[in-house]
PDB file of N, CA and C in Angstrom:
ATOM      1  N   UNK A   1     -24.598 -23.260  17.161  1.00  0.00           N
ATOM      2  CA  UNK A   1     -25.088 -23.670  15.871  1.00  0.00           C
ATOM      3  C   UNK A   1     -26.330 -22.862  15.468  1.00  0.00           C
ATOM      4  N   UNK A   2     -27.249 -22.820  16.040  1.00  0.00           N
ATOM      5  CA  UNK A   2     -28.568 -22.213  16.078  1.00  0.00           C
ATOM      6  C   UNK A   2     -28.640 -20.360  16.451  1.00  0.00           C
ATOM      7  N   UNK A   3     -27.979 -20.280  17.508  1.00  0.00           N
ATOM      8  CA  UNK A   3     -27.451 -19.059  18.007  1.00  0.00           C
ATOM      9  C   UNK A   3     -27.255 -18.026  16.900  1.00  0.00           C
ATOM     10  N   UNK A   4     -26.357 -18.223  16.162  1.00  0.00           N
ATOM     11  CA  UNK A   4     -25.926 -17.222  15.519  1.00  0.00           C
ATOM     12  C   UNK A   4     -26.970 -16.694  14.190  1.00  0.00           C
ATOM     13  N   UNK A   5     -27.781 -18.160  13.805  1.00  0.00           N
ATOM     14  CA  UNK A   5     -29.120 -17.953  12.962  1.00  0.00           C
ATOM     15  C   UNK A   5     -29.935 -17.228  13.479  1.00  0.00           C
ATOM     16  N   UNK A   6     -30.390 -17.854  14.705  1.00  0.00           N
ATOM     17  CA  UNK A   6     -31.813 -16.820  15.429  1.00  0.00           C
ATOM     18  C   UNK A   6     -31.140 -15.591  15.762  1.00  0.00           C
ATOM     19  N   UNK A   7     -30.014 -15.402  16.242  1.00  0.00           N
ATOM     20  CA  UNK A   7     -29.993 -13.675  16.129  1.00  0.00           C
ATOM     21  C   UNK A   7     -29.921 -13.054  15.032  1.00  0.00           C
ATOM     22  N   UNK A   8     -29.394 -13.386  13.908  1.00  0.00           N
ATOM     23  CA  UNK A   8     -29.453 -12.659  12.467  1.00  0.00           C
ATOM     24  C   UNK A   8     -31.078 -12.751  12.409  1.00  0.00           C
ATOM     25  N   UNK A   9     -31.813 -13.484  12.455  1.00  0.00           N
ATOM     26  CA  UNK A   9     -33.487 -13.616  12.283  1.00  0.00           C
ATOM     27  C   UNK A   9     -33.864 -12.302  13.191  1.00  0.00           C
ATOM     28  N   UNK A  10     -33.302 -12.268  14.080  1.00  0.00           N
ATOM     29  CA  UNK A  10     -34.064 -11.197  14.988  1.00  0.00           C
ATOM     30  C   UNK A  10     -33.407  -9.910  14.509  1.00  0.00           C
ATOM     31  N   UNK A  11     -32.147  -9.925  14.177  1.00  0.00           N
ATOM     32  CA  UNK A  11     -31.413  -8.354  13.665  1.00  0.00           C
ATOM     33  C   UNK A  11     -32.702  -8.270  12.888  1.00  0.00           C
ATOM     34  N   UNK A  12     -32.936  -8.426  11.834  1.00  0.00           N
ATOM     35  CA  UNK A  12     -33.753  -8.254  10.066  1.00  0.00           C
ATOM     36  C   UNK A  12     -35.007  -8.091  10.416  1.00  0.00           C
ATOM     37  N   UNK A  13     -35.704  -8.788  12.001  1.00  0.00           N
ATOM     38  CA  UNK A  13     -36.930  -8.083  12.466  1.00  0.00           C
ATOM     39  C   UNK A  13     -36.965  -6.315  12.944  1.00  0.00           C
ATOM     40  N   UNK A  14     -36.051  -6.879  13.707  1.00  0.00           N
ATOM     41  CA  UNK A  14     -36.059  -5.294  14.165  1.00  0.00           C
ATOM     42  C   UNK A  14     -35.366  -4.472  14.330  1.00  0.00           C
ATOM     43  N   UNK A  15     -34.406  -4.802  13.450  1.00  0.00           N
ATOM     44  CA  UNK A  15     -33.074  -3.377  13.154  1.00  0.00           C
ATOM     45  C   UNK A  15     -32.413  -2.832  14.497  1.00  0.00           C
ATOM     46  N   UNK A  16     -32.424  -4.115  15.340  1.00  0.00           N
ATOM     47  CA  UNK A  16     -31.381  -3.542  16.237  1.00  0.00           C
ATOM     48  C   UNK A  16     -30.524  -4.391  17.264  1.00  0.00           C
ATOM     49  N   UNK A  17     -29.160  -4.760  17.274  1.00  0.00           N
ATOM     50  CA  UNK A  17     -28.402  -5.493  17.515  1.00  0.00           C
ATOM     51  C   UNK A  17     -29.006  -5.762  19.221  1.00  0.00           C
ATOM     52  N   UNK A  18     -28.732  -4.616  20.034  1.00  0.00           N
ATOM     53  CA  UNK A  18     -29.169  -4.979  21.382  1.00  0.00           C
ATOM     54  C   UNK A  18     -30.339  -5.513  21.748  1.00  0.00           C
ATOM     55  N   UNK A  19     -31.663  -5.267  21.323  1.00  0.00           N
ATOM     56  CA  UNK A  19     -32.384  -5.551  21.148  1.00  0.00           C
ATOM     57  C   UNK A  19     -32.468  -7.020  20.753  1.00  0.00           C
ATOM     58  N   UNK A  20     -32.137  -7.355  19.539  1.00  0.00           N
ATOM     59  CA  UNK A  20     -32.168  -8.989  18.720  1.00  0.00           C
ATOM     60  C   UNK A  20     -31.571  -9.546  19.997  1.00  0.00           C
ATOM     61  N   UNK A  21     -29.929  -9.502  20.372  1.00  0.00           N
ATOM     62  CA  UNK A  21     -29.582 -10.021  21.512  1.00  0.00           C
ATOM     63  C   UNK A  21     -30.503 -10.078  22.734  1.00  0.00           C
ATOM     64  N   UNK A  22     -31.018  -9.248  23.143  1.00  0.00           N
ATOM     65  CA  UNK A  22     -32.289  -9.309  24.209  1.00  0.00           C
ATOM     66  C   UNK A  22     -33.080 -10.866  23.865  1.00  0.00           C
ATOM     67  N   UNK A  23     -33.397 -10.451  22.489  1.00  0.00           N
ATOM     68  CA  UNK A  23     -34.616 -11.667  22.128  1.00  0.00           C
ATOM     69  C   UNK A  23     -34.077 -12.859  21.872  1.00  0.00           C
ATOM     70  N   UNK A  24     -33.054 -12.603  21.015  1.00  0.00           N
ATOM     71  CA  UNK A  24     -32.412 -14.431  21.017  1.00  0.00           C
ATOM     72  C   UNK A  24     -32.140 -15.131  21.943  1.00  0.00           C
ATOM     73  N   UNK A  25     -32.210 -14.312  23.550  1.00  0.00           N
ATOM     74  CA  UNK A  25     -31.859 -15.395  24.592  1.00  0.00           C
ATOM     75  C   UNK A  25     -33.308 -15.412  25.217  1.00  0.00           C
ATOM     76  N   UNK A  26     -33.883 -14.583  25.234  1.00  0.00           N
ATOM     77  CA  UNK A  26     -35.448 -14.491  25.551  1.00  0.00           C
ATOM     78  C   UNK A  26     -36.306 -16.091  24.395  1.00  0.00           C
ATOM     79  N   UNK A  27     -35.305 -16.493  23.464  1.00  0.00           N
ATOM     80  CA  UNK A  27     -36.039 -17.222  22.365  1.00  0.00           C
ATOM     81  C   UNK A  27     -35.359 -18.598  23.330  1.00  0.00           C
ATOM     82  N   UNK A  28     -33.572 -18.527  23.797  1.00  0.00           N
ATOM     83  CA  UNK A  28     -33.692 -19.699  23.579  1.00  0.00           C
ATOM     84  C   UNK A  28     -33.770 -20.724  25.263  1.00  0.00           C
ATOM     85  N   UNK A  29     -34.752 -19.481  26.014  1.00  0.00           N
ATOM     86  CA  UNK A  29     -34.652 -19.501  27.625  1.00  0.00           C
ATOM     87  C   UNK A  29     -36.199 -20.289  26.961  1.00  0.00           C
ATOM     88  N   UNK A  30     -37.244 -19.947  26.525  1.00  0.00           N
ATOM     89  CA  UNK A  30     -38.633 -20.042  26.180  1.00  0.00           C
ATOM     90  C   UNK A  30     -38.576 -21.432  25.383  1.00  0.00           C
ATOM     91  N   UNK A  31     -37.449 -21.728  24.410  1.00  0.00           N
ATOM     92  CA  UNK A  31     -37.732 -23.047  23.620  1.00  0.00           C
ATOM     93  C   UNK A  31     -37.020 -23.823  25.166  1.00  0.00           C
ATOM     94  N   UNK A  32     -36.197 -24.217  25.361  1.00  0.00           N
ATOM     95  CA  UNK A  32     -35.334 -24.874  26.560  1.00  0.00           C
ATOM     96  C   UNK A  32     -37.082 -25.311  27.946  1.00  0.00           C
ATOM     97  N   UNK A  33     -37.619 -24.133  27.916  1.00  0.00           N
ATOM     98  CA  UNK A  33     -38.838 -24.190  28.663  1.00  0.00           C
ATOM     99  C   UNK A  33     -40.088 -25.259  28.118  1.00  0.00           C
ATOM    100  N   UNK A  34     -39.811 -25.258  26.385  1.00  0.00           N
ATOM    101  CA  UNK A  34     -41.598 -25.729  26.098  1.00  0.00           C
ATOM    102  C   UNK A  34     -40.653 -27.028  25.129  1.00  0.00           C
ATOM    103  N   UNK A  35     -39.265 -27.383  25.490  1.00  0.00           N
ATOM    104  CA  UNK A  35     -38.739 -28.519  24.839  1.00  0.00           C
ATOM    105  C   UNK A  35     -39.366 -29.357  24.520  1.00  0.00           C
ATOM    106  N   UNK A  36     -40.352 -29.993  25.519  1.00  0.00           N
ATOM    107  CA  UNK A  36     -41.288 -31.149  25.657  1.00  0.00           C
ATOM    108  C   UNK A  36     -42.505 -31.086  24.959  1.00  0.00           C
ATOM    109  N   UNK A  37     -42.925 -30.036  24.305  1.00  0.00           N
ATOM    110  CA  UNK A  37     -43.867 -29.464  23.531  1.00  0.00           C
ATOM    111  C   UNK A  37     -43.205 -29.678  21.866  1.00  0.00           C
ATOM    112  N   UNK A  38     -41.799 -30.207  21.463  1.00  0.00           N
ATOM    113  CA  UNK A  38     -41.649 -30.139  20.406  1.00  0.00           C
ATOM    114  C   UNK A  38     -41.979 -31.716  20.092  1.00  0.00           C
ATOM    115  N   UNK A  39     -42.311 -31.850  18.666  1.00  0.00           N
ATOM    116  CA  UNK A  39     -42.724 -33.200  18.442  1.00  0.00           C
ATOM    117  C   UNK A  39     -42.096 -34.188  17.171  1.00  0.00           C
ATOM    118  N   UNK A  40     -41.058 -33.051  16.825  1.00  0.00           N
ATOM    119  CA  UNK A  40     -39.905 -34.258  16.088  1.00  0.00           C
ATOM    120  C   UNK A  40     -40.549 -34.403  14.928  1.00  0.00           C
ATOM    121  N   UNK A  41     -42.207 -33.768  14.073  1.00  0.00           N
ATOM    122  CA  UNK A  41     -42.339 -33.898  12.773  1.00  0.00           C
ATOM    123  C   UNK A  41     -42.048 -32.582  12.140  1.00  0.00           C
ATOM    124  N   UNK A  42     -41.614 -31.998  12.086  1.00  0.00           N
ATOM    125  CA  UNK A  42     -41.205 -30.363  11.895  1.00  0.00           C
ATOM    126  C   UNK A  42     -39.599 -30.578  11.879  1.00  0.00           C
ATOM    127  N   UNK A  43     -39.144 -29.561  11.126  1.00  0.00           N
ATOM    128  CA  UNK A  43     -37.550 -29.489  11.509  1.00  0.00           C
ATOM    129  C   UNK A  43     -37.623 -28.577  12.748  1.00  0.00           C
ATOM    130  N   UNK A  44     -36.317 -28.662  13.857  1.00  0.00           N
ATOM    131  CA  UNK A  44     -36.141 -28.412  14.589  1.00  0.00           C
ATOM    132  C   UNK A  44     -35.818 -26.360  15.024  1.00  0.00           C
ATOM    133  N   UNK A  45     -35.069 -26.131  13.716  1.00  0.00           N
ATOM    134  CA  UNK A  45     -35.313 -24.778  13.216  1.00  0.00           C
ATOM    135  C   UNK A  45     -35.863 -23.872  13.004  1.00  0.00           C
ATOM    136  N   UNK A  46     -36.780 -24.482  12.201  1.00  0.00           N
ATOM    137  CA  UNK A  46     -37.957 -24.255  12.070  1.00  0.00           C
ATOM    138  C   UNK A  46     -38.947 -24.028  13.333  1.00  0.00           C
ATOM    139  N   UNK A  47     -38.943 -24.580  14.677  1.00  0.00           N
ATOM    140  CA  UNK A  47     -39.793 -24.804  15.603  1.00  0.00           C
ATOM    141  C   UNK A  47     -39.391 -23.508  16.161  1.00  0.00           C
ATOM    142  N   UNK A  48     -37.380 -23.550  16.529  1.00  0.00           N
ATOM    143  CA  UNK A  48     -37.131 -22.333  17.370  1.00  0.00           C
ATOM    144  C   UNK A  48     -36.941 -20.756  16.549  1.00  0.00           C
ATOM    145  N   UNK A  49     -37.457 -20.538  14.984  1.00  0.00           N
ATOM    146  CA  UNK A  49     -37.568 -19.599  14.282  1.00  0.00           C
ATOM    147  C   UNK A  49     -39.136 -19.075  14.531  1.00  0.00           C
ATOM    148  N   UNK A  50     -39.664 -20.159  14.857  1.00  0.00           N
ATOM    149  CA  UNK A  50     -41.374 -19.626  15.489  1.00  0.00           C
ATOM    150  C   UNK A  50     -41.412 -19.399  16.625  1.00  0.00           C
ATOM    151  N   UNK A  51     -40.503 -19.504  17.589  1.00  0.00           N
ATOM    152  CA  UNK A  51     -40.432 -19.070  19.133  1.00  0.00           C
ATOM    153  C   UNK A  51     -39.856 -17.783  18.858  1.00  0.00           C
ATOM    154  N   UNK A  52     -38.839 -17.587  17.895  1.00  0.00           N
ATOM    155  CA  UNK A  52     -37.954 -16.327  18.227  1.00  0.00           C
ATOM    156  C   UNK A  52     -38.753 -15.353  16.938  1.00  0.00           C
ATOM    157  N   UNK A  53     -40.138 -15.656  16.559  1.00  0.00           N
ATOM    158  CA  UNK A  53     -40.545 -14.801  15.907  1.00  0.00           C
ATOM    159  C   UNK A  53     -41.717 -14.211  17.586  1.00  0.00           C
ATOM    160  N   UNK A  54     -42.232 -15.312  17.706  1.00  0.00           N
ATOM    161  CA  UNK A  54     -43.285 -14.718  18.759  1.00  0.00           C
ATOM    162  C   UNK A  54     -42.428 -14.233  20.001  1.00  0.00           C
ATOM    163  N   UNK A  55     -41.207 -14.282  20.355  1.00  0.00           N
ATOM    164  CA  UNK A  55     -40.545 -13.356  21.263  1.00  0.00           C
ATOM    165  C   UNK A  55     -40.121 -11.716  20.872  1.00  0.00           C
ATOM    166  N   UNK A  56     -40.534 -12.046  19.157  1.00  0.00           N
ATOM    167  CA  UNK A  56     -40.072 -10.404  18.229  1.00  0.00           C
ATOM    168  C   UNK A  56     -41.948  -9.783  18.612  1.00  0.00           C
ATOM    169  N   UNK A  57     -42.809 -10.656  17.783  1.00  0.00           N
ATOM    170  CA  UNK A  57     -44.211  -9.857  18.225  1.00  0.00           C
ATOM    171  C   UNK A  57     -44.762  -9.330  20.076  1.00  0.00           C
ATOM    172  N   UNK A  58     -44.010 -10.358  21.061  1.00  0.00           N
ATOM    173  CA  UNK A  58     -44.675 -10.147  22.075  1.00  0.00           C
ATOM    174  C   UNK A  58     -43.688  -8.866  22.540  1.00  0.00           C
ATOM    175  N   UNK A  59     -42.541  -8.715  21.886  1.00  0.00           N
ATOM    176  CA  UNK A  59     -41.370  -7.161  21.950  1.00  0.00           C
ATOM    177  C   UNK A  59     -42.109  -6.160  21.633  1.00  0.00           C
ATOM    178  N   UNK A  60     -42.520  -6.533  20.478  1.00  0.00           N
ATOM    179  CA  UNK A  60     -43.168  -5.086  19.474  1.00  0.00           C
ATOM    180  C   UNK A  60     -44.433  -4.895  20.073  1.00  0.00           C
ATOM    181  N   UNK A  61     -45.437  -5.333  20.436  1.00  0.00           N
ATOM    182  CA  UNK A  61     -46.362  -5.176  21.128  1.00  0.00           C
ATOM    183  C   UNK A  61     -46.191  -4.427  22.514  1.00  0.00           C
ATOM    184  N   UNK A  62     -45.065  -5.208  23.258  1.00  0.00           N
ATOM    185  CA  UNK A  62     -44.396  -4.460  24.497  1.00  0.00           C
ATOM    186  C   UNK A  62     -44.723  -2.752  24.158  1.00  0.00           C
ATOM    187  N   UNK A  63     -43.666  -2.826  23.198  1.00  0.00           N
ATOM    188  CA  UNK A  63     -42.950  -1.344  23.154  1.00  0.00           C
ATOM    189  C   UNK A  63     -44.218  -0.778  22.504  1.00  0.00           C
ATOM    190  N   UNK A  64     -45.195  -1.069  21.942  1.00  0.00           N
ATOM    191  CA  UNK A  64     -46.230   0.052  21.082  1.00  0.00           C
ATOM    192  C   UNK A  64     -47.170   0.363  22.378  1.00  0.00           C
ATOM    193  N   UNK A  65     -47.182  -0.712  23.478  1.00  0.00           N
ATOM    194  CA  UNK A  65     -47.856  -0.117  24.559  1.00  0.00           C
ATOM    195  C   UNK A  65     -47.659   0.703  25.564  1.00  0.00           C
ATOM    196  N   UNK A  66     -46.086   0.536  25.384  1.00  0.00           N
ATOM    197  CA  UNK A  66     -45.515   1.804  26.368  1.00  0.00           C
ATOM    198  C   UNK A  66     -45.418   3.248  25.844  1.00  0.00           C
ATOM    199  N   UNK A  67     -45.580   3.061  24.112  1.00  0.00           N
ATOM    200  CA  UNK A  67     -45.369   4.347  23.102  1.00  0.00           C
ATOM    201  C   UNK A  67     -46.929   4.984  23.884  1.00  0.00           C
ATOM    202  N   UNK A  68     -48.189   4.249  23.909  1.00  0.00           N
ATOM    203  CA  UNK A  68     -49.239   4.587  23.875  1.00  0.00           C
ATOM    204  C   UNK A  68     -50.043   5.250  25.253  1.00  0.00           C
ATOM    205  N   UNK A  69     -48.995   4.640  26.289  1.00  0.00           N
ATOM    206  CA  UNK A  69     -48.943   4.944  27.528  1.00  0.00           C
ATOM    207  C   UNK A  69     -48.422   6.471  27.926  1.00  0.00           C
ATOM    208  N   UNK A  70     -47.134   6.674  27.384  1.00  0.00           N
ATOM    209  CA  UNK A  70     -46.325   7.699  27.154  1.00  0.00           C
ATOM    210  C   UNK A  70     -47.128   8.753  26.026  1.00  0.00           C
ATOM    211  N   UNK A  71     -47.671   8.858  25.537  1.00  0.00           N
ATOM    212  CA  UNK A  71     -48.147   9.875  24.569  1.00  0.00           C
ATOM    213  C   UNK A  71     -48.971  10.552  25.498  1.00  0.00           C
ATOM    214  N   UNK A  72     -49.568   9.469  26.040  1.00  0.00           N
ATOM    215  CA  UNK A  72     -51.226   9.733  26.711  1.00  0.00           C
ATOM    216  C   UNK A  72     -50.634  10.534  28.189  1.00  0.00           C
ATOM    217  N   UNK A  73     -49.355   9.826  28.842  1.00  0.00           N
ATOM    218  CA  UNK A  73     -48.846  10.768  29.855  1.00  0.00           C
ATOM    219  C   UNK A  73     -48.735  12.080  29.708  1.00  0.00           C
ATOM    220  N   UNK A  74     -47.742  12.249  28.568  1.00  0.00           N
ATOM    221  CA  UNK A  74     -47.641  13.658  28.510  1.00  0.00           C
ATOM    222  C   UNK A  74     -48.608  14.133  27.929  1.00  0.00           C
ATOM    223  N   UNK A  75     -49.627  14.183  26.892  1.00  0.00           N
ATOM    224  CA  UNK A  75     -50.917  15.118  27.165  1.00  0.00           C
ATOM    225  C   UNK A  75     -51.712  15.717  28.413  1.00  0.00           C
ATOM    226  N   UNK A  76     -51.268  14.506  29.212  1.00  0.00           N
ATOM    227  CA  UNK A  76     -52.131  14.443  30.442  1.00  0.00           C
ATOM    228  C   UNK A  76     -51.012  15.976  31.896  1.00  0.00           C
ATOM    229  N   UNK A  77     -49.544  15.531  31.279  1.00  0.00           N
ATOM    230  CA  UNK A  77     -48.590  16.263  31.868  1.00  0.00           C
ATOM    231  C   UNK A  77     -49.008  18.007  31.907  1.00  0.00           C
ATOM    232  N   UNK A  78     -49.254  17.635  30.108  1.00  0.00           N
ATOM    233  CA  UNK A  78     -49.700  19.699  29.247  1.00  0.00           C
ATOM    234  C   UNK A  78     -50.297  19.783  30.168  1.00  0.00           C
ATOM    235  N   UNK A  79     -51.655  19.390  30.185  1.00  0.00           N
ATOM    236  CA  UNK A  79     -52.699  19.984  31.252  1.00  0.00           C
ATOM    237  C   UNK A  79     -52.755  20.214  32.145  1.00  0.00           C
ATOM    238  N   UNK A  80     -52.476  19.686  33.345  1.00  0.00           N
ATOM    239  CA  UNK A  80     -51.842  19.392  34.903  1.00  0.00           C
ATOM    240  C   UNK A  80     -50.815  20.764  34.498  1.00  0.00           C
ATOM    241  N   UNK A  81     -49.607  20.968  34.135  1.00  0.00           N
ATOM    242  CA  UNK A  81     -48.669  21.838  33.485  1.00  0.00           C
ATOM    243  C   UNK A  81     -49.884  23.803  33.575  1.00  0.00           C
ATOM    244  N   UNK A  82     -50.544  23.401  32.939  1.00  0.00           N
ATOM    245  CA  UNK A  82     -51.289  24.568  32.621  1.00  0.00           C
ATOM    246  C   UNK A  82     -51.961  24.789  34.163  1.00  0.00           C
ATOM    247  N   UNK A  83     -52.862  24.083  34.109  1.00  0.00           N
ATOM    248  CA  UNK A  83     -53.828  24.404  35.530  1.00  0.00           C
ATOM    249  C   UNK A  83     -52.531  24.888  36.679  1.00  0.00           C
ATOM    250  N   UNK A  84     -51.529  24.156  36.937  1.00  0.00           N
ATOM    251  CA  UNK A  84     -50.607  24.487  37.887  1.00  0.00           C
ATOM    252  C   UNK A  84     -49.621  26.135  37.533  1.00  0.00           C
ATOM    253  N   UNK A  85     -49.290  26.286  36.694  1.00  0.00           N
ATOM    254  CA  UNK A  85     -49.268  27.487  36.380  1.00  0.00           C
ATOM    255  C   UNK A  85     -49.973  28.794  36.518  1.00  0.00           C
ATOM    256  N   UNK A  86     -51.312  28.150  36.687  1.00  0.00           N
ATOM    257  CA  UNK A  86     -52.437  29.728  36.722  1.00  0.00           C
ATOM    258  C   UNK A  86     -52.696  29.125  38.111  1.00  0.00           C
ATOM    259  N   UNK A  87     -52.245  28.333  38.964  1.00  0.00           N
ATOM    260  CA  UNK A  87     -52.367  28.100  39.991  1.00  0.00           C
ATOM    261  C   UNK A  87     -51.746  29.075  41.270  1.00  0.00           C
ATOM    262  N   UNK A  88     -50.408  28.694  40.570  1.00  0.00           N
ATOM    263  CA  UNK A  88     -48.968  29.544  40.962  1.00  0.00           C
ATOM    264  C   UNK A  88     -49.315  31.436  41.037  1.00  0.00           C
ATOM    265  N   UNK A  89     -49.575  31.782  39.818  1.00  0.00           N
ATOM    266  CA  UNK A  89     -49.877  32.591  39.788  1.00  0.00           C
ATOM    267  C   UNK A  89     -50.976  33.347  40.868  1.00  0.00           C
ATOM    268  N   UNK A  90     -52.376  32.724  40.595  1.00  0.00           N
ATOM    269  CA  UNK A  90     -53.789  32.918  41.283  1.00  0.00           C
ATOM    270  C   UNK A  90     -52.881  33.336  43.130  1.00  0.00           C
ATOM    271  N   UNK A  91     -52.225  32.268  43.381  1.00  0.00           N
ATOM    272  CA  UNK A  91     -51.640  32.361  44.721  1.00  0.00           C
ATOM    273  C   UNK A  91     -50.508  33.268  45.232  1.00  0.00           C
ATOM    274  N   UNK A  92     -49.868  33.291  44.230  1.00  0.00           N
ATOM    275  CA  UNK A  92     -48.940  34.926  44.327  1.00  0.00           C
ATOM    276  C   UNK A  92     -49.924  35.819  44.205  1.00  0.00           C
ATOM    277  N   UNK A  93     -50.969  36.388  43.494  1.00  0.00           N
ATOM    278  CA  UNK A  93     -51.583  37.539  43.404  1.00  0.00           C
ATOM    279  C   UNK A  93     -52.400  37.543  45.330  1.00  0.00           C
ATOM    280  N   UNK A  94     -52.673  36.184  45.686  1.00  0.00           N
ATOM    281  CA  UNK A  94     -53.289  36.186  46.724  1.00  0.00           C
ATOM    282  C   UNK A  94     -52.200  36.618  48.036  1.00  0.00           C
ATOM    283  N   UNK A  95     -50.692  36.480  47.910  1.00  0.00           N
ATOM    284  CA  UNK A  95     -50.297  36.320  48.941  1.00  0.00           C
ATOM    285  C   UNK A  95     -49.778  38.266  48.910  1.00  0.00           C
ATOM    286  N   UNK A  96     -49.564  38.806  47.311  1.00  0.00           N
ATOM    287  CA  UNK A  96     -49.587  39.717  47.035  1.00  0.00           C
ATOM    288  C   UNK A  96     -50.208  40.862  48.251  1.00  0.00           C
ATOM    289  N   UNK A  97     -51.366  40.527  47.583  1.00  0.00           N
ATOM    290  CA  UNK A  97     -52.775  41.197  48.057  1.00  0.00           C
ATOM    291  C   UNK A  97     -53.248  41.299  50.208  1.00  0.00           C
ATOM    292  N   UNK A  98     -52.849  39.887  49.924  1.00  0.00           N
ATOM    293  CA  UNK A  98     -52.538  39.462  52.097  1.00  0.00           C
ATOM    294  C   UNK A  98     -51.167  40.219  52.925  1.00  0.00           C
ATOM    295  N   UNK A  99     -50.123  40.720  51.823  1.00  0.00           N
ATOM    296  CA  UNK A  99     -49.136  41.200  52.503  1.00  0.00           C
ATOM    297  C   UNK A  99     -49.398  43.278  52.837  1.00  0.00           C
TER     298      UNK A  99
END
Protein backbone atom coordinates (compact mmCIF):
# COMPACT_ATOMS: atom_id res chain seq x y z
CA UNK A 1 0.00 0.00 0.00
CA UNK A 2 2.60 2.49 1.14
CA UNK A 3 5.48 0.82 -0.82
CA UNK A 4 4.77 1.78 -4.06
CA UNK A 5 4.14 5.69 -2.81
CA UNK A 6 7.45 6.00 -0.92
CA UNK A 7 9.35 4.70 -3.82
CA UNK A 8 7.80 7.04 -6.44
CA UNK A 9 8.68 9.84 -3.50
CA UNK A 10 12.17 8.70 -3.62
CA UNK A 11 12.37 8.20 -7.70
CA UNK A 12 11.40 12.37 -7.97
CA UNK A 13 14.18 12.92 -5.17
CA UNK A 14 16.77 11.53 -6.84
CA UNK A 15 16.34 10.44 -10.34
CA UNK A 16 17.25 7.07 -9.86
CA UNK A 17 15.33 3.82 -9.72
CA UNK A 18 18.19 1.71 -7.92
CA UNK A 19 18.98 4.03 -5.75
CA UNK A 20 15.06 5.08 -4.60
CA UNK A 21 14.81 1.17 -4.19
CA UNK A 22 17.96 1.26 -1.90
CA UNK A 23 16.06 4.00 0.15
CA UNK A 24 12.54 2.84 0.26
CA UNK A 25 13.63 -0.20 2.16
CA UNK A 26 16.30 1.76 4.07
CA UNK A 27 12.80 4.01 4.88
CA UNK A 28 10.73 1.16 5.72
CA UNK A 29 13.54 -0.98 7.92
CA UNK A 30 13.99 2.72 9.99
CA UNK A 31 10.03 3.45 10.39
CA UNK A 32 9.37 -0.55 11.52
CA UNK A 33 12.49 0.51 14.03
CA UNK A 34 11.09 4.01 15.57
CA UNK A 35 7.20 2.50 15.24
CA UNK A 36 6.83 3.31 18.88
CA UNK A 37 7.91 6.85 18.31
CA UNK A 38 4.76 7.40 16.10
CA UNK A 39 1.91 9.08 17.95
CA UNK A 40 -1.34 8.62 15.99
CA UNK A 41 -1.93 12.69 15.72
CA UNK A 42 -0.35 13.04 12.26
CA UNK A 43 -1.46 10.89 9.35
CA UNK A 44 0.46 7.90 9.14
CA UNK A 45 1.95 8.82 5.58
CA UNK A 46 2.78 11.55 6.27
CA UNK A 47 5.13 10.26 9.27
CA UNK A 48 6.79 7.53 6.80
CA UNK A 49 7.20 10.40 3.84
CA UNK A 50 9.43 12.20 6.62
CA UNK A 51 11.48 9.07 7.29
CA UNK A 52 11.92 8.38 3.57
CA UNK A 53 12.78 12.04 3.03
CA UNK A 54 15.58 11.96 5.83
CA UNK A 55 16.82 8.49 4.40
CA UNK A 56 17.04 10.72 0.78
CA UNK A 57 19.15 13.69 2.83
CA UNK A 58 21.29 11.26 4.99
CA UNK A 59 21.99 9.49 0.96
CA UNK A 60 22.84 12.78 -0.48
CA UNK A 61 25.02 13.83 2.17
CA UNK A 62 26.61 10.20 2.01
CA UNK A 63 27.49 10.59 -1.55
CA UNK A 64 28.69 14.54 -1.48
CA UNK A 65 31.19 13.20 1.11
CA UNK A 66 32.62 10.58 -0.78
CA UNK A 67 32.55 13.15 -4.03
CA UNK A 68 34.76 15.34 -1.58
CA UNK A 69 36.94 12.62 -0.40
CA UNK A 70 37.62 11.46 -3.97
CA UNK A 71 38.49 14.86 -5.52
CA UNK A 72 40.86 15.48 -2.68
CA UNK A 73 42.38 11.77 -3.40
CA UNK A 74 43.20 12.30 -6.67
CA UNK A 75 44.85 15.74 -6.33
CA UNK A 76 46.70 14.18 -3.72
CA UNK A 77 47.34 10.98 -6.41
CA UNK A 78 48.80 14.10 -9.25
CA UNK A 79 51.37 14.82 -6.81
CA UNK A 80 52.63 11.57 -5.30
CA UNK A 81 52.28 10.72 -9.45
CA UNK A 82 54.84 13.55 -10.16
CA UNK A 83 57.40 13.25 -7.28
CA UNK A 84 57.45 9.36 -8.19
CA UNK A 85 58.20 9.93 -11.68
CA UNK A 86 61.31 12.22 -11.20
CA UNK A 87 61.95 9.64 -8.69
CA UNK A 88 62.12 6.80 -11.24
CA UNK A 89 64.02 8.70 -13.30
CA UNK A 90 66.72 10.43 -10.58
CA UNK A 91 67.35 6.43 -9.95
CA UNK A 92 67.85 5.20 -13.45
CA UNK A 93 70.31 8.08 -14.09
CA UNK A 94 71.90 6.73 -10.71
CA UNK A 95 72.00 3.11 -11.58
CA UNK A 96 73.08 4.45 -15.14
CA UNK A 97 76.03 6.17 -13.84
CA UNK A 98 76.95 2.92 -11.02
CA UNK A 99 77.02 0.52 -14.02
Amino acid sequence: MHQGRVRAFLVRLCKQYDVADDLAQETFINAFRKLSSYKGTGSFSGWLYRIAYHCFLQHRRSVSRRLEVTDDYIGQLEVLSDRYDSISTEQMDMEQALA
